[in-house]
C-alpha atoms as a PDB file:
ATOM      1  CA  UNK A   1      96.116 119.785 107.424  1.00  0.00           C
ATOM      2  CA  UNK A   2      94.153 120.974 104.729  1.00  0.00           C
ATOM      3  CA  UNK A   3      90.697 121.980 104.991  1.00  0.00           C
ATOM      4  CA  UNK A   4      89.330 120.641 101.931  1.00  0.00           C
ATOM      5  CA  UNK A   5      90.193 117.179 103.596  1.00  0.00           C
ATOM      6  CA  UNK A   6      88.483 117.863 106.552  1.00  0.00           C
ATOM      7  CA  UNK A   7      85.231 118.975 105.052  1.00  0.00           C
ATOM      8  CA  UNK A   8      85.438 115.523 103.153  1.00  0.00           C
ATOM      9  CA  UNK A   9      86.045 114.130 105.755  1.00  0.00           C
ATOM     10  CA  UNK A  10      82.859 115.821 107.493  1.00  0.00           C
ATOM     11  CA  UNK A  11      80.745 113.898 105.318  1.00  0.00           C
ATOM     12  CA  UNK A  12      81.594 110.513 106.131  1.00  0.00           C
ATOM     13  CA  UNK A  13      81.816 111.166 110.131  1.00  0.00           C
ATOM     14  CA  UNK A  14      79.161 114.521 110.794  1.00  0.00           C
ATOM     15  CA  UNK A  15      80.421 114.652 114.543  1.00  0.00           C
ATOM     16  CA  UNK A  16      83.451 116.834 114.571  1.00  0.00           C
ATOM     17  CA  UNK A  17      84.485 115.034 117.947  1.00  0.00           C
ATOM     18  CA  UNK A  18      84.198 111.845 116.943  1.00  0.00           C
ATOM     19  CA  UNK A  19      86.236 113.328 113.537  1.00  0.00           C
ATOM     20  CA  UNK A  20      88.377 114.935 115.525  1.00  0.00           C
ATOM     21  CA  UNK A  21      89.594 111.483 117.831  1.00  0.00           C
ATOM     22  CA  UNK A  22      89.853 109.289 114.818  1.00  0.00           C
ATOM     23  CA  UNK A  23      92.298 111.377 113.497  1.00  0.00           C
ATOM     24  CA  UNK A  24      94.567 112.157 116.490  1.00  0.00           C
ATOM     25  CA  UNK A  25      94.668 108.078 116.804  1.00  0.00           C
ATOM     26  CA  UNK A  26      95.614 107.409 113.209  1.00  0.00           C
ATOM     27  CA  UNK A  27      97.931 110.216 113.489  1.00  0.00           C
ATOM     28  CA  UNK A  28      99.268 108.689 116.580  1.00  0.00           C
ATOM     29  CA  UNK A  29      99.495 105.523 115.207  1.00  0.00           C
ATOM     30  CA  UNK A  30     101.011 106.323 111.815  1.00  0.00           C
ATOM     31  CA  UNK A  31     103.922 108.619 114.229  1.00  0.00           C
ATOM     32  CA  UNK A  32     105.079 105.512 116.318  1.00  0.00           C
ATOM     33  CA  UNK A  33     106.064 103.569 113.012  1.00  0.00           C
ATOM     34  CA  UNK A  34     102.234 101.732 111.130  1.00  0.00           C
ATOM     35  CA  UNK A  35     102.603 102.099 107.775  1.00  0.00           C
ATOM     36  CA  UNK A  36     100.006 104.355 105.852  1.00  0.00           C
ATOM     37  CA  UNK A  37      96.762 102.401 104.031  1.00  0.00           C
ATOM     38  CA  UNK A  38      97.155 104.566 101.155  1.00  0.00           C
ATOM     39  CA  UNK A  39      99.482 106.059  98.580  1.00  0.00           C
ATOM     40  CA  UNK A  40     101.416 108.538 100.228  1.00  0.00           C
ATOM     41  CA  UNK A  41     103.639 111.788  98.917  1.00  0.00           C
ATOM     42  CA  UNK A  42     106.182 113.980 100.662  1.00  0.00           C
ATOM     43  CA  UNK A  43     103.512 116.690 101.189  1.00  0.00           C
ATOM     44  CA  UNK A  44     101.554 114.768 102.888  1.00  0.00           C
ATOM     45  CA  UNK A  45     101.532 115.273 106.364  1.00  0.00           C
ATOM     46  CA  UNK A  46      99.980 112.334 109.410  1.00  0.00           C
ATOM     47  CA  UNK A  47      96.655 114.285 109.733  1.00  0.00           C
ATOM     48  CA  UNK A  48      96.489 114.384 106.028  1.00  0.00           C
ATOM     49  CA  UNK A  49      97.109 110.760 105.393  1.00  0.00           C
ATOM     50  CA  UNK A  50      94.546 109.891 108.091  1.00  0.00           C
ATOM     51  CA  UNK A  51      91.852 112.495 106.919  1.00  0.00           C
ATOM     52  CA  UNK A  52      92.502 110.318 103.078  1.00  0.00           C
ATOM     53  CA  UNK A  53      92.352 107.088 104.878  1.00  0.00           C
ATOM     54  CA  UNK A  54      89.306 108.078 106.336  1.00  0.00           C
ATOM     55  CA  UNK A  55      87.870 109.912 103.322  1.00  0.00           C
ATOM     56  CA  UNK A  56      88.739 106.794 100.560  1.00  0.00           C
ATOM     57  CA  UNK A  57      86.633 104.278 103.367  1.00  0.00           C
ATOM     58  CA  UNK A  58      90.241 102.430 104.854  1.00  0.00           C
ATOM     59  CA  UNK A  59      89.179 103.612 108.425  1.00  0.00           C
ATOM     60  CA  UNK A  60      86.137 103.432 109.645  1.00  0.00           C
ATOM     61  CA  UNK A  61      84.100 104.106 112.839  1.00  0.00           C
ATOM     62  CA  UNK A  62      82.440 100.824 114.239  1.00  0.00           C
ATOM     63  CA  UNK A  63      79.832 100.593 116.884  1.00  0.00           C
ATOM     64  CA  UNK A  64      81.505 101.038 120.534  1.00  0.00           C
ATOM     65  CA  UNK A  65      83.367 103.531 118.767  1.00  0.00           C
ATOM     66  CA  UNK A  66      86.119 101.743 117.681  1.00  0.00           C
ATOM     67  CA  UNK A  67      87.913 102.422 114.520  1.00  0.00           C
ATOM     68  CA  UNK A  68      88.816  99.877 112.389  1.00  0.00           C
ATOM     69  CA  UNK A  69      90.912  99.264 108.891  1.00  0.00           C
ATOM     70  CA  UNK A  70      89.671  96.633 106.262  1.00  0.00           C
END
C-alpha cells in the first residue's frame, strides 16, 4: 500500500477508521472475484486499487455508513 495513497485518501474520508473499513471491504470484495472501477496495472495491489477508487470519487461513504459505487 503506498502511503501517498493513503494520505489522499485522508482527505476525502478524515476518520482513519472509517478509512480504514472501506478499504478492507473493497479489498475484500475485489479478492473474491468484483472487477476493479478503475484502470488497473500489475503493480497495483487490492488496497491500492481501493485507496484509487476511493481517491478518483468511485466509492463513496453514504449516510448509515454504507459505501457505495456510482
Amino acid at each position: 500500500m503506498k502511503s501517498d495513497l493513503v494520505e489522499k485518501a485522508s482527505e476525502i474520508v478524515s476518520d482513519p477508521l472509517v478509512l480504514i473499513n472501506m478499504v478492507s471491504k473493497r479489498v475484500r470484495q475485489l479478492n473474491s472475484g468484483r472487477s476493479p472501477l478503475i484502470p488497473t496495472r500489475p503493480s497495483m495491489g487490492a488496497a491500492d486499487i481501493a485507496l484509487t477508487e476511493i481517491i478518483e470519487g468511485k466509492i463513496r461513504l453514504v449516510p448509515g455508513g454504507a459505501t457505495e459505487s456510482p
